[in-house]
N, C-alpha and C. Protein backbone atom coordinates (compact mmCIF):
# COMPACT_ATOMS: atom_id res chain seq x y z
N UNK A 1 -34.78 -10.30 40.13
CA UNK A 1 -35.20 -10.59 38.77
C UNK A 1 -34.23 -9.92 37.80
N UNK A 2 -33.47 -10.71 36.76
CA UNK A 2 -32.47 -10.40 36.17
C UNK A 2 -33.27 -10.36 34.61
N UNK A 3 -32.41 -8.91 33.94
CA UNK A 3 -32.58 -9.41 32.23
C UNK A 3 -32.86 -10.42 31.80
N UNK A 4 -33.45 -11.31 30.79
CA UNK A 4 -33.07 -12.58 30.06
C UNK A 4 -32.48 -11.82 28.35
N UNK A 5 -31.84 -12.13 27.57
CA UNK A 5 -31.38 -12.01 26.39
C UNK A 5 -32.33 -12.67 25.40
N UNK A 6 -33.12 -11.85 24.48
CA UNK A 6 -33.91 -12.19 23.49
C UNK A 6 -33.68 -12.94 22.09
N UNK A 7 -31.82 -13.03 22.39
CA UNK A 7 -31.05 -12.88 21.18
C UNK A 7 -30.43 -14.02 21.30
N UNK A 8 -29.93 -14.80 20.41
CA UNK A 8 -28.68 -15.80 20.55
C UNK A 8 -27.29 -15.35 20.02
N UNK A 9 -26.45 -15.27 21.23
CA UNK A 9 -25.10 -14.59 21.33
C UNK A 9 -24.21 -15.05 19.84
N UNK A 10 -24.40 -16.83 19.57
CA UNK A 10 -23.52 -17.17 18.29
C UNK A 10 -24.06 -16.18 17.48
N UNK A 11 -25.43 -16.43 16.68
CA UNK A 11 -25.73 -15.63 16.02
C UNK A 11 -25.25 -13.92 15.99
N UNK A 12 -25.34 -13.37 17.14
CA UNK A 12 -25.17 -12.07 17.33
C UNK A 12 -23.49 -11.98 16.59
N UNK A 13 -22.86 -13.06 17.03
CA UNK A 13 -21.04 -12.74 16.83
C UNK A 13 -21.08 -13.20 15.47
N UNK A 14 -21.46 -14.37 14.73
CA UNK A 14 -21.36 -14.13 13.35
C UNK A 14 -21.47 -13.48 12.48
N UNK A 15 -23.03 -12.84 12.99
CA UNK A 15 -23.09 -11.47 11.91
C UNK A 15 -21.89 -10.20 12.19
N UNK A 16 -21.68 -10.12 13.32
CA UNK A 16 -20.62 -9.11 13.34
C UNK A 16 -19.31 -9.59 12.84
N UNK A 17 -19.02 -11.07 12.81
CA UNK A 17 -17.82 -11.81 12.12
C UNK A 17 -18.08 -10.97 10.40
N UNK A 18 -19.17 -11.45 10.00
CA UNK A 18 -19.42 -11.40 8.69
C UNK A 18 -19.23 -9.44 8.34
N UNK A 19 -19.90 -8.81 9.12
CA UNK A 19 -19.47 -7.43 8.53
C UNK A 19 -18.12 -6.81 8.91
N UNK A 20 -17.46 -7.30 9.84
CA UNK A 20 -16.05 -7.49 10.18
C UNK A 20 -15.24 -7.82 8.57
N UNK A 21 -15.23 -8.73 8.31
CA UNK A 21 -14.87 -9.42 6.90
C UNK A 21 -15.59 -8.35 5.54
N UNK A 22 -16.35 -7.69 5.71
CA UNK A 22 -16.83 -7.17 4.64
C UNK A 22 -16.27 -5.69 4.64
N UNK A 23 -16.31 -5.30 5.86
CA UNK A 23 -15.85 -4.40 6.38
C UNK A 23 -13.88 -4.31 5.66
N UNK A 24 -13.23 -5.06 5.86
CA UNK A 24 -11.80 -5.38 5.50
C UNK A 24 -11.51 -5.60 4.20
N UNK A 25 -12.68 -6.47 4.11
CA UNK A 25 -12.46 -6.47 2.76
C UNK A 25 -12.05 -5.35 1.75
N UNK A 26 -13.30 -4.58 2.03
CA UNK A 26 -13.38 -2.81 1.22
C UNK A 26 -12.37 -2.38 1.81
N UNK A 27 -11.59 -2.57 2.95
CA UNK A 27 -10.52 -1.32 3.04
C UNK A 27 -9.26 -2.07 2.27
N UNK A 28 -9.30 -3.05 2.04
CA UNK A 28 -7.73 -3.47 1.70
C UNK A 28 -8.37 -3.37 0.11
N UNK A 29 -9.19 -3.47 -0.84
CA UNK A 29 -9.83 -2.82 -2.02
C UNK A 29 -9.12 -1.82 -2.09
N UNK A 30 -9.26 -0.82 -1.31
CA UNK A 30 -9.15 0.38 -1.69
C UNK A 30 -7.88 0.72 -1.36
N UNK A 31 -7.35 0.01 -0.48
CA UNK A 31 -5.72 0.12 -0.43
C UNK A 31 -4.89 -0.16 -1.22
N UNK A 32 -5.68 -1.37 -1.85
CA UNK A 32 -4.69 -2.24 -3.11
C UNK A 32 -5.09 -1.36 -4.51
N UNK A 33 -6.32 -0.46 -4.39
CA UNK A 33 -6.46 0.63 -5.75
C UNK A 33 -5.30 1.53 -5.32
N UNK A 34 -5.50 2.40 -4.22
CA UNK A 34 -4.20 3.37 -4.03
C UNK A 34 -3.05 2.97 -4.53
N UNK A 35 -2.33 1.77 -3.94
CA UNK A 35 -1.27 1.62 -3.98
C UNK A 35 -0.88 1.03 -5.51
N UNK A 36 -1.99 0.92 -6.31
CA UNK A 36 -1.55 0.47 -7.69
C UNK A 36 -1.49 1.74 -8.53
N UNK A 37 -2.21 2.71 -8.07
CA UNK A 37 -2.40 4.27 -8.87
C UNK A 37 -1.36 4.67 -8.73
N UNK A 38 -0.72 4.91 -7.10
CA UNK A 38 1.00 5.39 -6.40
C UNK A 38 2.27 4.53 -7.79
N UNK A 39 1.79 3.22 -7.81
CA UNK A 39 3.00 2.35 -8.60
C UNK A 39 2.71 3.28 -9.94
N UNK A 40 1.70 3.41 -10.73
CA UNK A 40 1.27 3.62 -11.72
C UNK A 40 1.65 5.15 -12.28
N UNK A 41 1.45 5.99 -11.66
CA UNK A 41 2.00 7.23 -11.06
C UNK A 41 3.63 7.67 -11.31
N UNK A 42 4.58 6.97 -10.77
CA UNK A 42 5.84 6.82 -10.21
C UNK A 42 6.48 6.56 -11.46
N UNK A 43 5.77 5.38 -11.86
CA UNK A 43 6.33 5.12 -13.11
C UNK A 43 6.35 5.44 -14.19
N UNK A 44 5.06 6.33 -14.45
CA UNK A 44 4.45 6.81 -15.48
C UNK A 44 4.62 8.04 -15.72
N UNK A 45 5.41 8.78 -14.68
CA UNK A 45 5.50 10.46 -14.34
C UNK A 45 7.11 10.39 -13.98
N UNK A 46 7.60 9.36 -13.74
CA UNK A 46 9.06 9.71 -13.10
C UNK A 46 9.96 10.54 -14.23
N UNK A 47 10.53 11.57 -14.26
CA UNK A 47 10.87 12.23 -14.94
C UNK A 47 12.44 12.26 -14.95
N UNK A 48 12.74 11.30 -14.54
CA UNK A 48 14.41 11.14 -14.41
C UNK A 48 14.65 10.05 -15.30
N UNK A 49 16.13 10.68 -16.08
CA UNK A 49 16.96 9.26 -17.08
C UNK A 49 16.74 7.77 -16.06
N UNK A 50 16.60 6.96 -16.34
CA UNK A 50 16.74 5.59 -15.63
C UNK A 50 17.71 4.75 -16.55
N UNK A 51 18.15 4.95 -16.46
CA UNK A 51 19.62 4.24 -16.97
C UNK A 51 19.67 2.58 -17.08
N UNK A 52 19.96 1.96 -15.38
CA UNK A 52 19.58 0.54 -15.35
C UNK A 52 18.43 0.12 -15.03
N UNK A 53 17.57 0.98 -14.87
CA UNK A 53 15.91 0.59 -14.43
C UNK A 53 16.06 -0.04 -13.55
N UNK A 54 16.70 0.26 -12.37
CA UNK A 54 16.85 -0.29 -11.09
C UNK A 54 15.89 0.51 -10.74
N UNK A 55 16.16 1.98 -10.80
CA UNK A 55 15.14 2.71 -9.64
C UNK A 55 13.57 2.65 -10.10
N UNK A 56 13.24 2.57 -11.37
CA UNK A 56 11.87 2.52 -11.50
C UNK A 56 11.58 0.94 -11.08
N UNK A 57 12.03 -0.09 -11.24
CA UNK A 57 12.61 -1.81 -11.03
C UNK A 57 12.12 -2.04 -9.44
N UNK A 58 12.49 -0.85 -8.60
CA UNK A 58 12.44 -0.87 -7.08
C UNK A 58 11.36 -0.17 -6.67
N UNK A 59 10.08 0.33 -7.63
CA UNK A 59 9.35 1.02 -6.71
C UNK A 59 8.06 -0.46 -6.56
N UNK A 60 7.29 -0.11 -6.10
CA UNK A 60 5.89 -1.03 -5.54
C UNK A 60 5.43 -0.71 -4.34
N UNK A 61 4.46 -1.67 -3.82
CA UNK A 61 4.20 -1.26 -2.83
C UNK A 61 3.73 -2.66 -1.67
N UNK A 62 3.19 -2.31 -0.82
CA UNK A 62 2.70 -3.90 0.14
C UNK A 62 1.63 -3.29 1.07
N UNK A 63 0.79 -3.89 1.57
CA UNK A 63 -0.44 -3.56 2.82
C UNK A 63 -0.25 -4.43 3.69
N UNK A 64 0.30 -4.01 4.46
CA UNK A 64 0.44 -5.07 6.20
C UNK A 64 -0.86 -4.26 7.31
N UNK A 65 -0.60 -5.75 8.07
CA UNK A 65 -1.62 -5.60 8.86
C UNK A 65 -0.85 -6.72 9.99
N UNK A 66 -0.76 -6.35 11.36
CA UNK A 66 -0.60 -7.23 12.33
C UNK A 66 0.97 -8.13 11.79
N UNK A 67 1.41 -7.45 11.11
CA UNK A 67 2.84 -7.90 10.78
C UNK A 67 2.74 -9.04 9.52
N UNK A 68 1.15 -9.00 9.14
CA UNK A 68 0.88 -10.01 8.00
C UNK A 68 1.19 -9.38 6.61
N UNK A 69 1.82 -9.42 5.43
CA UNK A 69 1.38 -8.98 4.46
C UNK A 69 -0.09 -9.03 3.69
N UNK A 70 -0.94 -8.19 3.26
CA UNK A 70 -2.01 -8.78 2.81
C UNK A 70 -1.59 -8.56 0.98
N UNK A 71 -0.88 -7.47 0.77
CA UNK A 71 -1.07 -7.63 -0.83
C UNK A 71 0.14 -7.02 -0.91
N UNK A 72 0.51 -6.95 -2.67
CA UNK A 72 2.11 -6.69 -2.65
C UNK A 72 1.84 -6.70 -4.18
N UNK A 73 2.80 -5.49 -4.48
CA UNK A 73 2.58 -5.25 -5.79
C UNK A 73 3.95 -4.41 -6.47
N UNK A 74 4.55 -4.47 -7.68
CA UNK A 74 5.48 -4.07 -8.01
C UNK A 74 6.76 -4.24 -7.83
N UNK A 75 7.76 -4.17 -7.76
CA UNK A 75 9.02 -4.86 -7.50
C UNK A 75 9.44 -5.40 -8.66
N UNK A 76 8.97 -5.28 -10.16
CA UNK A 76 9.14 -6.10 -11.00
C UNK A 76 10.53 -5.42 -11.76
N UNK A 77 10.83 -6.42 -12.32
CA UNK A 77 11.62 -5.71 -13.86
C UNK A 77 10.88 -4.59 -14.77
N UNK A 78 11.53 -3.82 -14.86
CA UNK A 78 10.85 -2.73 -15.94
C UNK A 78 11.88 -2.52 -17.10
N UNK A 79 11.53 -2.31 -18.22
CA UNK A 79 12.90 -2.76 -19.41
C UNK A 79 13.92 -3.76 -19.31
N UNK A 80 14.80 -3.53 -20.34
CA UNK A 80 15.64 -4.71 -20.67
C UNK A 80 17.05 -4.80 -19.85
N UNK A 81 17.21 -3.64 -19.22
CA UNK A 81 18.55 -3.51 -18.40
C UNK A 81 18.63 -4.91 -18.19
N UNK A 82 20.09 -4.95 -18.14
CA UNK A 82 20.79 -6.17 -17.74
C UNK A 82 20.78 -5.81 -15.97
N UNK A 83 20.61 -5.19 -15.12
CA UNK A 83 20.58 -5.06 -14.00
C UNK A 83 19.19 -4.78 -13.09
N UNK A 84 18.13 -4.72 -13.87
CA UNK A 84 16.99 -4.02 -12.87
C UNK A 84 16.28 -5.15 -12.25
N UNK A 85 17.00 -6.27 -11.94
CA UNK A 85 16.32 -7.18 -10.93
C UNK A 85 16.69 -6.83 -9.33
N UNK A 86 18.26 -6.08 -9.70
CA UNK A 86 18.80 -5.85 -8.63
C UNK A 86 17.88 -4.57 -7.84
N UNK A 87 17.08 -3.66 -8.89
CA UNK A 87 16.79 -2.67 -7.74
C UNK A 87 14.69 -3.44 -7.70
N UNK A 88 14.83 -4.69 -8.32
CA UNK A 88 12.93 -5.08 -7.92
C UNK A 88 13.94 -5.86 -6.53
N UNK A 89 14.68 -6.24 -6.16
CA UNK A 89 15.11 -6.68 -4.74
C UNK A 89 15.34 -5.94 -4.01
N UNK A 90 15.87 -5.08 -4.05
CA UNK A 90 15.86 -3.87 -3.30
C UNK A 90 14.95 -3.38 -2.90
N UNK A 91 14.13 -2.76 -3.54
CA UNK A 91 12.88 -2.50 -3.37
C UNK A 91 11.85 -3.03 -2.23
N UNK A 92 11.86 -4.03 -2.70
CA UNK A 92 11.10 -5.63 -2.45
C UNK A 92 11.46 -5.65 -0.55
N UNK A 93 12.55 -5.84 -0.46
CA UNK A 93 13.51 -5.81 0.80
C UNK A 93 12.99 -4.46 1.56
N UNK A 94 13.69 -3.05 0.85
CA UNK A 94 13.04 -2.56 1.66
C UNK A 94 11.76 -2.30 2.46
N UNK A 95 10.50 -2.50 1.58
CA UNK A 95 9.15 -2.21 1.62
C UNK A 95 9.06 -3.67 2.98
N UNK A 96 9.83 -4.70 2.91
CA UNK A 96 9.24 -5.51 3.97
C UNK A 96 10.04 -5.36 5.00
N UNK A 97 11.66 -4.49 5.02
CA UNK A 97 11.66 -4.23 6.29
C UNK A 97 10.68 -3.13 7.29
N UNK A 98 10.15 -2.25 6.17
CA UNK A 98 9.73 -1.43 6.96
C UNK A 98 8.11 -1.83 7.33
N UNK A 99 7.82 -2.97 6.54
CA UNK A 99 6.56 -3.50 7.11
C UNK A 99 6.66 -4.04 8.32
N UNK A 100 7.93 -4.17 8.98
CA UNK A 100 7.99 -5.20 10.51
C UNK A 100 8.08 -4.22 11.44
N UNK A 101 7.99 -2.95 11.34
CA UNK A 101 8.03 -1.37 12.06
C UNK A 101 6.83 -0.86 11.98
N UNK A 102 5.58 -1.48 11.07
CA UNK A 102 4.72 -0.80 11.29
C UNK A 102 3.56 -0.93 12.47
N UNK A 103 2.63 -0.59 13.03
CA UNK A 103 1.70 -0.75 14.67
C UNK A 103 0.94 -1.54 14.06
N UNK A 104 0.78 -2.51 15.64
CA UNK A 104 -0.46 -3.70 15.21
C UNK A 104 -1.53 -3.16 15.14
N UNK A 105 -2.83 -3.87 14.66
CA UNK A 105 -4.13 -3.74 14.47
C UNK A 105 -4.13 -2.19 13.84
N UNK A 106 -3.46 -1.62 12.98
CA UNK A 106 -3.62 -0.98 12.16
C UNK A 106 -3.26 -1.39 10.61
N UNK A 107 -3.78 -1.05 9.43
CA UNK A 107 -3.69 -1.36 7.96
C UNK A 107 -2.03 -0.20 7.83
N UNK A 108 -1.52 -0.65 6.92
CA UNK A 108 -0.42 0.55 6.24
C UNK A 108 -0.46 0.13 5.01
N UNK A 109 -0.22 1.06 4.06
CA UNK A 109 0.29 0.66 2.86
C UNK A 109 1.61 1.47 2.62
N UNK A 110 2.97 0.87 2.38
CA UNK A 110 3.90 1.02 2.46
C UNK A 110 4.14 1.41 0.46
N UNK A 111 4.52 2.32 0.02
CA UNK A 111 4.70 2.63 -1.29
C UNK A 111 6.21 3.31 -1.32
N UNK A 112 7.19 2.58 -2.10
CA UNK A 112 8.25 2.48 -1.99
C UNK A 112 9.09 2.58 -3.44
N UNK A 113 10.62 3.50 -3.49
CA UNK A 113 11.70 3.46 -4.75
C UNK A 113 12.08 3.48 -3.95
N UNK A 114 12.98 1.49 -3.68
CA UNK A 114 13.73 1.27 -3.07
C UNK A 114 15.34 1.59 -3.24
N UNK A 115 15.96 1.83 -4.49
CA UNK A 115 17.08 2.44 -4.45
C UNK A 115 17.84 3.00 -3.38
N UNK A 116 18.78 3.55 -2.83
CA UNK A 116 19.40 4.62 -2.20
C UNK A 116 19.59 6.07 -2.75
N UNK A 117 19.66 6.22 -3.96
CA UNK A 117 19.43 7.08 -4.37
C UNK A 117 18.59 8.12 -4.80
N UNK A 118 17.12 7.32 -4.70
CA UNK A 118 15.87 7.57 -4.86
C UNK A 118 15.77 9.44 -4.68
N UNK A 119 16.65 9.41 -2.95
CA UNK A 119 15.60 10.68 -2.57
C UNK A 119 16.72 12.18 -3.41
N UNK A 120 18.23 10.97 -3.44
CA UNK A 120 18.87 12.10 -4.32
C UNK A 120 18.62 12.53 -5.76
N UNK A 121 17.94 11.82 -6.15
CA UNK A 121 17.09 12.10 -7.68
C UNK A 121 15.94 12.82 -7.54
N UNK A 122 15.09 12.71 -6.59
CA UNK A 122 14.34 13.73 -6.04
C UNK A 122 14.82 15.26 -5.80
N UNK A 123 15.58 15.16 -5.08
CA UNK A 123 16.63 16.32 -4.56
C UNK A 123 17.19 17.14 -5.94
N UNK A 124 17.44 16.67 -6.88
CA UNK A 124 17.78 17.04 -7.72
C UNK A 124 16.51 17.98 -8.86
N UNK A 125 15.18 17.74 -8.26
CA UNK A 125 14.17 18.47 -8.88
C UNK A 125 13.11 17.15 -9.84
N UNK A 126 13.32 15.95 -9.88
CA UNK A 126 12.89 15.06 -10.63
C UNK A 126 11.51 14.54 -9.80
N UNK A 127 10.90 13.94 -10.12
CA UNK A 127 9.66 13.39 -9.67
C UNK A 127 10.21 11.65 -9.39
N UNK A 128 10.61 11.01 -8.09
CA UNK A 128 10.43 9.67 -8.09
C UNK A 128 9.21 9.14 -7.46
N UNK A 129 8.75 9.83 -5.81
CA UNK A 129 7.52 9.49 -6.05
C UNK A 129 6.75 10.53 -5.26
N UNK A 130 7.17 11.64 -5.25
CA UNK A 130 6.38 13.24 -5.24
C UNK A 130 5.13 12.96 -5.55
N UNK A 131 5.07 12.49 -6.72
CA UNK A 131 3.70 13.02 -7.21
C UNK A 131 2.76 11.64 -6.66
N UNK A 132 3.36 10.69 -6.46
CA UNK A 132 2.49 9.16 -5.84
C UNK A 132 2.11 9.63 -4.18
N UNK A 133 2.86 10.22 -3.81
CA UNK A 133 2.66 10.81 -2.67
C UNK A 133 1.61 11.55 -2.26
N UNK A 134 1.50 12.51 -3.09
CA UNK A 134 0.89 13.79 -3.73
C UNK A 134 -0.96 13.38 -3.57
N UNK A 135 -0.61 12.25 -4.69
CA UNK A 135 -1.98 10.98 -5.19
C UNK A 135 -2.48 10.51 -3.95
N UNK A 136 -1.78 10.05 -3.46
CA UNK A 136 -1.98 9.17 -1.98
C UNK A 136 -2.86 9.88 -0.77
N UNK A 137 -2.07 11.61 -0.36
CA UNK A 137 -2.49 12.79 0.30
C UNK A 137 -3.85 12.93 -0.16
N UNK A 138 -4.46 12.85 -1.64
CA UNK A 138 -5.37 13.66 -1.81
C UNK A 138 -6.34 12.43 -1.77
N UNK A 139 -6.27 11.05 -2.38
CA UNK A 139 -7.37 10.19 -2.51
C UNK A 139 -7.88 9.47 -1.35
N UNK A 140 -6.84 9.48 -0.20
CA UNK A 140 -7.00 8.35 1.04
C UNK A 140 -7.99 9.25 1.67
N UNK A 141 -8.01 9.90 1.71
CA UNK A 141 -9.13 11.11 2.73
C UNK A 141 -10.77 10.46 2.29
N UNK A 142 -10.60 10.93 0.99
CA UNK A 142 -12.13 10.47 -0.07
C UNK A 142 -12.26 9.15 0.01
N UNK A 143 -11.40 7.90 0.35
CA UNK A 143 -11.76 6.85 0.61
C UNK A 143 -12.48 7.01 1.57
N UNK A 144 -11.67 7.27 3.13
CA UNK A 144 -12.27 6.98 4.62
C UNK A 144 -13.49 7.64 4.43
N UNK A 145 -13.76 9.24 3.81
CA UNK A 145 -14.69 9.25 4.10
C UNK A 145 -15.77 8.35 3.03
N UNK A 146 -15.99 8.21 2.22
CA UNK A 146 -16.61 7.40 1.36
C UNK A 146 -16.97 5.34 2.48
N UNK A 147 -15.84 5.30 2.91
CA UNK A 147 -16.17 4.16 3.73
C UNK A 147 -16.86 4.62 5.27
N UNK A 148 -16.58 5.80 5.68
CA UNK A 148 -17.51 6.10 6.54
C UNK A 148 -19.64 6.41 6.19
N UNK A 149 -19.32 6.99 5.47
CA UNK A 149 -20.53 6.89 4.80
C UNK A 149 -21.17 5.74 4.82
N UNK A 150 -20.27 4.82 3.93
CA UNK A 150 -21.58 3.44 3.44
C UNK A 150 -21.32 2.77 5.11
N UNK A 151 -20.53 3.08 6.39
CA UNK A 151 -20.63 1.93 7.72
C UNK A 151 -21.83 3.11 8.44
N UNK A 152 -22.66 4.52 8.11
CA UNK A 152 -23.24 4.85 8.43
C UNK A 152 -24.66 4.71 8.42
C-alpha cells in the first residue's frame, strides 16, 4: 500500500512558478535601485575635473543573470563635450564584457567608470566610484536581509 498525493502536481508547480517570478522580481527591484543610487552617487560626488566627460559619460551599470542582461542603465552623454560618447561606449563595452565572466544562476550587478584611467584618478585621491562602492557595501546587506524576512 503506497502514498496517494492529495495535491495536484500542475497546480503545486505553478504556484511555485508564480512566487519564483515574484520572488525575482523584488530582487532585480532592488538591484536596479542599487545600481541607480551607485550611478547617482559617482556622478554626483565624483570630485575630479572631467574635462571631456568621457569618464563621468562611462560610468552605469547592468544586472545579468545566466549571461542574460536584465537591466542597464547609464552609459549616457553627460555635458556638452564634443567627445563623451566615446567614454558612454566604453563604458557600455566594458560593463558587458565583464557581464560574459560572470557565474550562471547567480544575479550580478556590474557598476562601472569605464575609462582606463578611472582607477588612476582614483589613485590620485579623487572619488570615481569609492564612494558608489562604499553605497553598494553598506545597502546590499539591508536588502538580502529585508528580502529574507518578507520569504520568511
Amino acid at each position: 500500500m503506497g502514498l496517494k498525493a492529495k495535491f495536484n502536481s500542475d497546480a503545486l508547480k505553478a504556484k511555485f512558478n508564480k512566487y519564483s517570478a515574484i520572488v525575482e522580481s523584488i530582487i532585480l527591484a532592488n538591484l536596479s535601485y542599487l545600481g541607480e543610487e551607485a550611478i547617482m552617487e559617482a556622478r554626483n560626488n565624483g570630485d575630479y575635473k572631467n574635462i571631456t566627460n568621457n569618464l563621468r559619460s562611462s560610468t552605469g551599470y547592468i544586472i545579468v543573470k545566466n549571461g542574460k542582461i536584465l537591466q542597464k542603465l547609464g552609459f549616457n552623454n553627460v555635458g556638452i563635450a564634443k567627445y563623451n560618447e566615446e567614454g558612454a561606449e566604453i563604458g557600455e563595452n566594458l560593463a558587458l564584457k565583464l557581464a560574459t565572466e560572470q557565474p550562471v544562476d547567480k544575479y550580478s550587478l556590474i557598476v562601472v567608470a569605464g575609462m582606463n584611467y578611472a582607477i588612476y584618478v582614483e589613485s590620485k585621491g579623487y572619488n570615481v566610484l569609492t564612494s558608489s562602492e562604499e553605497l553598494i557595501k553598506r545597502e546590499l546587506p539591508k536588502m538580502v536581509k529585508n528580502l529574507n524576512k518578507l520569504l520568511n
